[in-house]
PDB file of N, CA and C in Angstrom:
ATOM      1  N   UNK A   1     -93.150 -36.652  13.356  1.00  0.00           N
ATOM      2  CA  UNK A   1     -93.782 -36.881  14.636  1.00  0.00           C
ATOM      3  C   UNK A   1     -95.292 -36.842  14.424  1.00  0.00           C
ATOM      4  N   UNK A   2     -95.601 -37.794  14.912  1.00  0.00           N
ATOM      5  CA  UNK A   2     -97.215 -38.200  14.905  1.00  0.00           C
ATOM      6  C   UNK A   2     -98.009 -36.873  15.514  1.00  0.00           C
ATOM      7  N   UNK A   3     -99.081 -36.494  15.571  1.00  0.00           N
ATOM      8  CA  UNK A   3    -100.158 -35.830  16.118  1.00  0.00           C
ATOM      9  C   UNK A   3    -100.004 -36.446  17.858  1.00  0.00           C
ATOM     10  N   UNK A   4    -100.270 -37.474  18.022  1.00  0.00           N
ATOM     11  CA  UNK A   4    -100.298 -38.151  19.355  1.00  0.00           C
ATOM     12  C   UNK A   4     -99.063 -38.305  20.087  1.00  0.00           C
ATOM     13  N   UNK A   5     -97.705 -38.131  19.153  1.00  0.00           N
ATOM     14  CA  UNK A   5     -96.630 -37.702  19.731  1.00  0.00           C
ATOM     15  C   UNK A   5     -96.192 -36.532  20.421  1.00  0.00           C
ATOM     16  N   UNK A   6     -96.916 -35.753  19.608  1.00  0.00           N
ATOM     17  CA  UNK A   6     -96.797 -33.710  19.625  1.00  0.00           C
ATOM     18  C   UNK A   6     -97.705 -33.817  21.023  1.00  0.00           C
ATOM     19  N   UNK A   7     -98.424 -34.215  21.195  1.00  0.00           N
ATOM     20  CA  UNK A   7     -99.161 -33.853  22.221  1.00  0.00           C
ATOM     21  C   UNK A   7     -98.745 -34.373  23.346  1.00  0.00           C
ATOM     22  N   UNK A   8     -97.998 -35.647  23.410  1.00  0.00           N
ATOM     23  CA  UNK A   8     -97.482 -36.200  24.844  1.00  0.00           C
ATOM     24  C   UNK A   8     -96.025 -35.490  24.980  1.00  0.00           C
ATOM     25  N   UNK A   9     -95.504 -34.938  23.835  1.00  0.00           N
ATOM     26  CA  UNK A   9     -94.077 -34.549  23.895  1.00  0.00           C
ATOM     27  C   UNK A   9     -93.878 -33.066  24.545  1.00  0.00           C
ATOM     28  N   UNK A  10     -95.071 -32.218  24.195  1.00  0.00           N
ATOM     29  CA  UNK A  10     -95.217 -30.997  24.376  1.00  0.00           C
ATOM     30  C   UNK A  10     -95.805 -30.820  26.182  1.00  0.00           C
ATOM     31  N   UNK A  11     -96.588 -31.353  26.342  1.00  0.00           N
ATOM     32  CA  UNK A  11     -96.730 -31.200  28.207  1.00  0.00           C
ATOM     33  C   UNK A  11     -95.295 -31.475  28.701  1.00  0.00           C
ATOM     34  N   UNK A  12     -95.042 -32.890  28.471  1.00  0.00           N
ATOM     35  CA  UNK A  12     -93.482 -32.893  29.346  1.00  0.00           C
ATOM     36  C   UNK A  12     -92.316 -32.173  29.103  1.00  0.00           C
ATOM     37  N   UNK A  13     -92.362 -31.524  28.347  1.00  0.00           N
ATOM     38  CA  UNK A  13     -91.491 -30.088  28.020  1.00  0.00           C
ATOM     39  C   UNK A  13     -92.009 -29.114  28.131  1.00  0.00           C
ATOM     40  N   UNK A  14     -93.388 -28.727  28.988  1.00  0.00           N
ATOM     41  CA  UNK A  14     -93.439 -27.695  29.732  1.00  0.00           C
ATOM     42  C   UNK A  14     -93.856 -28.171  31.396  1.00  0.00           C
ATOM     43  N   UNK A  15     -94.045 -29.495  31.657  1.00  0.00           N
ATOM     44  CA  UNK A  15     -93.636 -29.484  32.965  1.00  0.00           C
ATOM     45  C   UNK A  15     -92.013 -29.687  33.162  1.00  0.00           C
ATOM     46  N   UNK A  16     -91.131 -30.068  33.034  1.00  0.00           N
ATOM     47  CA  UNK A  16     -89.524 -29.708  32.638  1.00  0.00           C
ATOM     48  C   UNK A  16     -89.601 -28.156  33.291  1.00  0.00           C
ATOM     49  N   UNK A  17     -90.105 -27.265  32.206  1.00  0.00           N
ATOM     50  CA  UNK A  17     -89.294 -26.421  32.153  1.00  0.00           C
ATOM     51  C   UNK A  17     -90.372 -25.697  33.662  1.00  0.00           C
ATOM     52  N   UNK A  18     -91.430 -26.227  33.966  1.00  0.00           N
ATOM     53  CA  UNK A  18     -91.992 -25.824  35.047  1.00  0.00           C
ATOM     54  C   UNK A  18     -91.009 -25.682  36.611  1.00  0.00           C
ATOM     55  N   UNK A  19     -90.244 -27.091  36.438  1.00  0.00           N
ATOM     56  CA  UNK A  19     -89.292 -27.542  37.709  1.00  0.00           C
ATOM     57  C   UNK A  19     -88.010 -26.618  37.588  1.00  0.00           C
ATOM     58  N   UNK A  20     -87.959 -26.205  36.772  1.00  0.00           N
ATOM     59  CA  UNK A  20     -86.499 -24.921  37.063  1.00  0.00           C
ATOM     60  C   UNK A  20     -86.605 -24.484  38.300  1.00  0.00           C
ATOM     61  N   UNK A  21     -85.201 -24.644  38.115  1.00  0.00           N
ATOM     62  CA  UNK A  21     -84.671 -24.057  39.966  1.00  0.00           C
ATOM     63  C   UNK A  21     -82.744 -23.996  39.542  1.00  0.00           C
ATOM     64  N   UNK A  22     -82.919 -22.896  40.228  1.00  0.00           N
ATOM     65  CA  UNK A  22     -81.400 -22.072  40.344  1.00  0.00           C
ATOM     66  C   UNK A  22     -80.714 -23.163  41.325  1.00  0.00           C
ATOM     67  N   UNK A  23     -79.068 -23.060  40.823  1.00  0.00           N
ATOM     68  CA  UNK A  23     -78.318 -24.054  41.627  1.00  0.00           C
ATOM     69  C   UNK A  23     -77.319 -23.199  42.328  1.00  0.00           C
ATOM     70  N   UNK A  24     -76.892 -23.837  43.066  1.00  0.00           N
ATOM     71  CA  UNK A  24     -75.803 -23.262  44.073  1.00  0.00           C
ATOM     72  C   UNK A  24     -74.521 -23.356  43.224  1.00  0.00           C
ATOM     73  N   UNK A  25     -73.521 -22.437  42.973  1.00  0.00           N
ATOM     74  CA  UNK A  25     -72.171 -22.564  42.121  1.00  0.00           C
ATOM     75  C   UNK A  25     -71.137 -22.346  42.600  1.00  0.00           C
ATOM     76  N   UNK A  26     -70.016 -23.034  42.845  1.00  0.00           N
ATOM     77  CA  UNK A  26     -68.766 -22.439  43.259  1.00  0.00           C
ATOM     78  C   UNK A  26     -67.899 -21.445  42.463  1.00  0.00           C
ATOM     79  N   UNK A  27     -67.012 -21.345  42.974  1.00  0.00           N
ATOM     80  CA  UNK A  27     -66.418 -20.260  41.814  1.00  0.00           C
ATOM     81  C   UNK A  27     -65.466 -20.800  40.957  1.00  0.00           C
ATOM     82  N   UNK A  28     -65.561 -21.863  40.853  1.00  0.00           N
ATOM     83  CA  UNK A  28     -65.048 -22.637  39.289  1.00  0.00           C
ATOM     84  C   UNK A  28     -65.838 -22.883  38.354  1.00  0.00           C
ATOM     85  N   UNK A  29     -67.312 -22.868  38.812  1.00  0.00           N
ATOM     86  CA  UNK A  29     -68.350 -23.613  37.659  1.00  0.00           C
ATOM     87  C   UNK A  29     -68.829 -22.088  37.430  1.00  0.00           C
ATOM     88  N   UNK A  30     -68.737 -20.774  38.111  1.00  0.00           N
ATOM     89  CA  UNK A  30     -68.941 -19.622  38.056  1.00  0.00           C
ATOM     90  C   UNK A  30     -68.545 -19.063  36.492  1.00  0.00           C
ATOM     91  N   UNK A  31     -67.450 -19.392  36.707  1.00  0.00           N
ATOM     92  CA  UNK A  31     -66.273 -18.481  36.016  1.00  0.00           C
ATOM     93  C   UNK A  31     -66.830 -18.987  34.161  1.00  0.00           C
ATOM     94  N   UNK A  32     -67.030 -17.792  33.405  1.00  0.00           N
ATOM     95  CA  UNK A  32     -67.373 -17.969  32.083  1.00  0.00           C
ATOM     96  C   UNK A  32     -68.596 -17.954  31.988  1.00  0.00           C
ATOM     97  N   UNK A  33     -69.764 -17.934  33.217  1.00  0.00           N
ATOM     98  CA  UNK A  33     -71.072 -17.869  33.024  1.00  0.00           C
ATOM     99  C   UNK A  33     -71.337 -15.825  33.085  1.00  0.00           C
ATOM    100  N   UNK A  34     -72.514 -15.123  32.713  1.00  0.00           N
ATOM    101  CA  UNK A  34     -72.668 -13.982  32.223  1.00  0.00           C
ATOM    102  C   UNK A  34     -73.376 -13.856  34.373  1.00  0.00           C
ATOM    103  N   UNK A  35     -72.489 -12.472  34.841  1.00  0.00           N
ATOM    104  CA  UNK A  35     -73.243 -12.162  36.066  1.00  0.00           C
ATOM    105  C   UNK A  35     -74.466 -11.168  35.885  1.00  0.00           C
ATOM    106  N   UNK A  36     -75.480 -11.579  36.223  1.00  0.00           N
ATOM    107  CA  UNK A  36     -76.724 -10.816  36.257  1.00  0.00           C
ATOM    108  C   UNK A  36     -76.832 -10.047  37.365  1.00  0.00           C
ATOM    109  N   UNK A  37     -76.041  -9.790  38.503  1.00  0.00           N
ATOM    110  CA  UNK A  37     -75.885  -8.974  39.641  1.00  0.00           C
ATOM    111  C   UNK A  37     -75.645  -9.676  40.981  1.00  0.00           C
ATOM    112  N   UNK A  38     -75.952  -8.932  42.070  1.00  0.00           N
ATOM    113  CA  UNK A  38     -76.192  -9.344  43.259  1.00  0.00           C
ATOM    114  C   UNK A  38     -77.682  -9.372  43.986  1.00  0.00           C
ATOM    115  N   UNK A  39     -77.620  -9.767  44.717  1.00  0.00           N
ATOM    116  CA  UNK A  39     -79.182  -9.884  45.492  1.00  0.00           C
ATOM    117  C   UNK A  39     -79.116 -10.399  46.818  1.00  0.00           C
ATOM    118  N   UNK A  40     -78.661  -9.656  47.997  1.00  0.00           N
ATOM    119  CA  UNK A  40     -78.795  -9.354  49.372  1.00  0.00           C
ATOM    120  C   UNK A  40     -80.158  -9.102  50.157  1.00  0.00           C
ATOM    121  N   UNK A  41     -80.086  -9.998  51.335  1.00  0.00           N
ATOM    122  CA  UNK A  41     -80.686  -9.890  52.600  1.00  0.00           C
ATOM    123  C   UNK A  41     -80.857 -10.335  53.314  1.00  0.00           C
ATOM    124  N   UNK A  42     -81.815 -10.369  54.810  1.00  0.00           N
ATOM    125  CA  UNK A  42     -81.282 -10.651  55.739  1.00  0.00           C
ATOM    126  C   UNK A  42     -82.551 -11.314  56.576  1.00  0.00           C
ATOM    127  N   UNK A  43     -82.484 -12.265  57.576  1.00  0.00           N
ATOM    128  CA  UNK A  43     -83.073 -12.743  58.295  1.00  0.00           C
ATOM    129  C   UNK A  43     -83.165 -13.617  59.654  1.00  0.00           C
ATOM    130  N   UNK A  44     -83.760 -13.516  60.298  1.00  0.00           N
ATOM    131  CA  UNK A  44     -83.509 -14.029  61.877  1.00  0.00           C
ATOM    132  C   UNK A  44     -82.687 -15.548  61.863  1.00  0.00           C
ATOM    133  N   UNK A  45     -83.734 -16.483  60.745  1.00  0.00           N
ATOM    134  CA  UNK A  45     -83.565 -18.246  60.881  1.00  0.00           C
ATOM    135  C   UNK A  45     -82.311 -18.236  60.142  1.00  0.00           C
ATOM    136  N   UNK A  46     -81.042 -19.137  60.441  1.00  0.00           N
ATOM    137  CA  UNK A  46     -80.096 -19.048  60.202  1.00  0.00           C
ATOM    138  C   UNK A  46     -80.121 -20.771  59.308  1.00  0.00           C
ATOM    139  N   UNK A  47     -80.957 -21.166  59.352  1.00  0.00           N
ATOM    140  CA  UNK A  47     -81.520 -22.470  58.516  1.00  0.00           C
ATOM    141  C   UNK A  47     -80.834 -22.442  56.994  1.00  0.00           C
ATOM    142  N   UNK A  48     -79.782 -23.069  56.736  1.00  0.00           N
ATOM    143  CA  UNK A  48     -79.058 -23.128  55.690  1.00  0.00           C
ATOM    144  C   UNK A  48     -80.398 -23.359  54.191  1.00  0.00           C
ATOM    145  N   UNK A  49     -81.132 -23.999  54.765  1.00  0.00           N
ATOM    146  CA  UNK A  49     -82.407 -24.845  53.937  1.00  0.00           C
ATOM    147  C   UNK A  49     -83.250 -23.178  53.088  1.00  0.00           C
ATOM    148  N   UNK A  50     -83.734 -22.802  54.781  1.00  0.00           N
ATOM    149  CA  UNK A  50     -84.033 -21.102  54.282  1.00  0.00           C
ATOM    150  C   UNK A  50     -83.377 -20.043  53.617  1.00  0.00           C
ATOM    151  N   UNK A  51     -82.465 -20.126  53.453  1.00  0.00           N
ATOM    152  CA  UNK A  51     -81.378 -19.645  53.017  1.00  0.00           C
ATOM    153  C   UNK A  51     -81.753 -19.887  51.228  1.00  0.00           C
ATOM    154  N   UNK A  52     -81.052 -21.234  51.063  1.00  0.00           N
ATOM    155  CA  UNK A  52     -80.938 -21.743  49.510  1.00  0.00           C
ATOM    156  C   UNK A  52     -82.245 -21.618  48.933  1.00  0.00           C
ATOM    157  N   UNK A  53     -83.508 -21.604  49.686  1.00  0.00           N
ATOM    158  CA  UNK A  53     -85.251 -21.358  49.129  1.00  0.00           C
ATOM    159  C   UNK A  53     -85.123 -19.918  48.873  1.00  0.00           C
ATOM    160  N   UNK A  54     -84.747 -18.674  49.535  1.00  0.00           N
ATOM    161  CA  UNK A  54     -85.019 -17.674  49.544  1.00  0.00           C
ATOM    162  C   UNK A  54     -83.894 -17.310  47.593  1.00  0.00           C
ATOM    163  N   UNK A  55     -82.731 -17.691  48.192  1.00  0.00           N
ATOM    164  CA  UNK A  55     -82.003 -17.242  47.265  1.00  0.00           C
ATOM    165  C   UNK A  55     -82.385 -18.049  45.983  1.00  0.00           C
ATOM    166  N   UNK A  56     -82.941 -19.181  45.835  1.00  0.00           N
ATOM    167  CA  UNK A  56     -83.494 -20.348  44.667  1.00  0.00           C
ATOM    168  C   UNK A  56     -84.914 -19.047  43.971  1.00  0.00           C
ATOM    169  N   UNK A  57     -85.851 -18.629  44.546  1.00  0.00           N
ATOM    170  CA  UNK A  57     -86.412 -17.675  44.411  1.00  0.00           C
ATOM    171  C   UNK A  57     -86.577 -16.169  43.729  1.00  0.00           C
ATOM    172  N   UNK A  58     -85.586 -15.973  44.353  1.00  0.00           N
ATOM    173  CA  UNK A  58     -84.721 -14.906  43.515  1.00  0.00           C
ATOM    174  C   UNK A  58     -84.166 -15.256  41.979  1.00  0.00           C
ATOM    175  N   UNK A  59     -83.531 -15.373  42.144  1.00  0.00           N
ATOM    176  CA  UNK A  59     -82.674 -16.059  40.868  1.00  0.00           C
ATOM    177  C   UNK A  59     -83.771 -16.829  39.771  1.00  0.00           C
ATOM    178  N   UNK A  60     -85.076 -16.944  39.936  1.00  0.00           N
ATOM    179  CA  UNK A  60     -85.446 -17.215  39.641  1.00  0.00           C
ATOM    180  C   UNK A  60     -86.425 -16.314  38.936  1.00  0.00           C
ATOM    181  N   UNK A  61     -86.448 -15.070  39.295  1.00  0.00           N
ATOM    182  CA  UNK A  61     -87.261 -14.253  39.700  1.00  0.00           C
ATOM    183  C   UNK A  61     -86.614 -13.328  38.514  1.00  0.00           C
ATOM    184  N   UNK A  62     -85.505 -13.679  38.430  1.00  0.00           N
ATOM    185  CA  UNK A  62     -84.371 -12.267  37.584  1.00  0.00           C
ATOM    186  C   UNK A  62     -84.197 -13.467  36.257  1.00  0.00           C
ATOM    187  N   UNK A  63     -84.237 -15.197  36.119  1.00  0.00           N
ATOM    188  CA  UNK A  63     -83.842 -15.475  34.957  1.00  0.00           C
ATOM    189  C   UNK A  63     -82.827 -16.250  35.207  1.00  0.00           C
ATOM    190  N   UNK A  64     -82.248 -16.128  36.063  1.00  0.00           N
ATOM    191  CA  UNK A  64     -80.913 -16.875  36.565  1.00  0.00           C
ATOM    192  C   UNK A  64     -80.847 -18.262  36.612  1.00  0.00           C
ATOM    193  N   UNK A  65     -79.852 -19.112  36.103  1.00  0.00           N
ATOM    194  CA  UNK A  65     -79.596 -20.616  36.022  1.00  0.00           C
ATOM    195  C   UNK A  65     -78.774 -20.662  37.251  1.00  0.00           C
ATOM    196  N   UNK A  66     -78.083 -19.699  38.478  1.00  0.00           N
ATOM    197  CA  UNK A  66     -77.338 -20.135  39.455  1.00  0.00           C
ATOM    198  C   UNK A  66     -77.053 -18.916  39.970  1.00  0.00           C
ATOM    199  N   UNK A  67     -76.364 -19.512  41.447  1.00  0.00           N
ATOM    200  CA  UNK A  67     -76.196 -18.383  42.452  1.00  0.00           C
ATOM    201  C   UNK A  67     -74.604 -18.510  43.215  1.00  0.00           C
ATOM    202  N   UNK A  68     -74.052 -17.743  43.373  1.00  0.00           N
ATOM    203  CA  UNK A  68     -73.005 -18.197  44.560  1.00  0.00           C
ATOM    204  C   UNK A  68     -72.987 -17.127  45.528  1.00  0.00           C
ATOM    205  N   UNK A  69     -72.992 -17.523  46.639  1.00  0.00           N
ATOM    206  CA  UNK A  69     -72.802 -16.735  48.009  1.00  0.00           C
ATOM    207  C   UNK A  69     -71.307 -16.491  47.932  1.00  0.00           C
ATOM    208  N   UNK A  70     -71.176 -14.724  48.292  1.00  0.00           N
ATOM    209  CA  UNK A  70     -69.927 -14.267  48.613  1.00  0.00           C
ATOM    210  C   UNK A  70     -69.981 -13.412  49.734  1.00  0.00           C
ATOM    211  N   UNK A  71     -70.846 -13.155  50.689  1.00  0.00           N
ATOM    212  CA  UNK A  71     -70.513 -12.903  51.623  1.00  0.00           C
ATOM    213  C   UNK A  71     -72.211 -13.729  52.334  1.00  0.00           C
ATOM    214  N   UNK A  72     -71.613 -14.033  53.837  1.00  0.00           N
ATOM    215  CA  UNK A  72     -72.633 -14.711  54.731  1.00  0.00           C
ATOM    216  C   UNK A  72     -72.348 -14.739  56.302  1.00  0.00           C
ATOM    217  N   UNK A  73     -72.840 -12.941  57.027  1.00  0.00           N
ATOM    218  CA  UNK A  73     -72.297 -12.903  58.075  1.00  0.00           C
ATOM    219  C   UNK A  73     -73.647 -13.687  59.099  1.00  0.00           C
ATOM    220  N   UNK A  74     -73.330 -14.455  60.082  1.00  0.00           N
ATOM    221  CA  UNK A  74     -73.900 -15.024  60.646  1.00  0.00           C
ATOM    222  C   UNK A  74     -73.975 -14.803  62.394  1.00  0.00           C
ATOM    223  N   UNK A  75     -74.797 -15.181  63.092  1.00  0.00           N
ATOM    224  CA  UNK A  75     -74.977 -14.625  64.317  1.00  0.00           C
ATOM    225  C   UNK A  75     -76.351 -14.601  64.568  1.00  0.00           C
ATOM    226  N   UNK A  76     -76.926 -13.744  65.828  1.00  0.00           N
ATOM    227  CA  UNK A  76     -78.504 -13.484  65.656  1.00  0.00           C
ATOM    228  C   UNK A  76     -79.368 -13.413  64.674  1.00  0.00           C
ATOM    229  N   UNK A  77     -78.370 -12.842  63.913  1.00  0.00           N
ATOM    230  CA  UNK A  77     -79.653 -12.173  62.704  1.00  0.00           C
ATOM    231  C   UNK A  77     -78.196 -12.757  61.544  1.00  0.00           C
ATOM    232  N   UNK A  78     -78.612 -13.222  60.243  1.00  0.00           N
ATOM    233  CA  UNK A  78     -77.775 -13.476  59.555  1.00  0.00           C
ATOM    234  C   UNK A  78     -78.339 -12.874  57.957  1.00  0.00           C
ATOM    235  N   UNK A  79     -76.995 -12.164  57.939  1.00  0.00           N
ATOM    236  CA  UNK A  79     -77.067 -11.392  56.077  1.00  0.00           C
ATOM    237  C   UNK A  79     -76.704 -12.021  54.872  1.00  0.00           C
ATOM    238  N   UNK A  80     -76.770 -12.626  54.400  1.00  0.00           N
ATOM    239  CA  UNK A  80     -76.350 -12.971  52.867  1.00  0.00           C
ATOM    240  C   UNK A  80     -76.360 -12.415  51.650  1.00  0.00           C
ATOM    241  N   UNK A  81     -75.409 -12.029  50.822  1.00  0.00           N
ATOM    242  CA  UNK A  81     -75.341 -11.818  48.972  1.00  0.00           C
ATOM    243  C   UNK A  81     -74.961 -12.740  48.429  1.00  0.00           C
ATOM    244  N   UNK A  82     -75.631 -13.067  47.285  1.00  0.00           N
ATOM    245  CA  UNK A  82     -75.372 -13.495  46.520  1.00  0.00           C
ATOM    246  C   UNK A  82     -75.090 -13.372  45.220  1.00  0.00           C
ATOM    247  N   UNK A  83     -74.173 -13.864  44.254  1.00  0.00           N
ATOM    248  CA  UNK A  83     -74.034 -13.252  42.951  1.00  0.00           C
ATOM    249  C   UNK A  83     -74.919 -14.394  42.015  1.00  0.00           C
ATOM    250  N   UNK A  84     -75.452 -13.531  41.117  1.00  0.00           N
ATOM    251  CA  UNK A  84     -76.236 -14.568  40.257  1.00  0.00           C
ATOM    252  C   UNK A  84     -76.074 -14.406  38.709  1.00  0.00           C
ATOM    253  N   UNK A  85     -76.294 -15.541  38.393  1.00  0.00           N
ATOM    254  CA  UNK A  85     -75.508 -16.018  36.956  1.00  0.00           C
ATOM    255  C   UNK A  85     -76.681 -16.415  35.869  1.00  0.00           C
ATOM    256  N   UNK A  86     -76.408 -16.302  34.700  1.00  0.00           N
ATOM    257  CA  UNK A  86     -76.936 -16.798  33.501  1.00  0.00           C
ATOM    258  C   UNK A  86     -76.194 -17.547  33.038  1.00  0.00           C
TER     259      UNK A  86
END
């Protein structure tokens, strides 16, 4: 690899790895990945959108390649956990 290669090759493999973001997982694509824990809480906006940002965040925060919600009580105020994965 050229000098002028190394240098265009190396930014776009750290903007790449800049765009990481945790994915949402069911519990089939779950199963065989390493659980890094849970991570619960709670908030007024029941905005599914707010939801997947808050928990994308997290998981992000701990290392995590993904998340799955196992419990999500909803109403006024709505709680969520999530389990998060490597």
């Amino acid at each position: 690899m050229t000098r002028l290669q190394t240098m265009l090759f190396v930014p776009g493999m750290l903007i790449a790895g800049a765009a990481f973001a945790a994915a949402p997982l069911d519990n089939q694509q779950a199963q065989g990945l390493q659980s890094l824990g849970t991570v619960s809480f709670g908030q007024v906006s029941s905005d599914p959108t707010s939801v997947h940002q808050r928990l994308e965040e997290e998981a992000k925060e701990r290392g995590a390649t993904g998340w799955r919600i196992i419990e999500n009580r909803t109403g006024d105020y709505q709680h969520v956990t999530a389990e998060l994965y490597k």
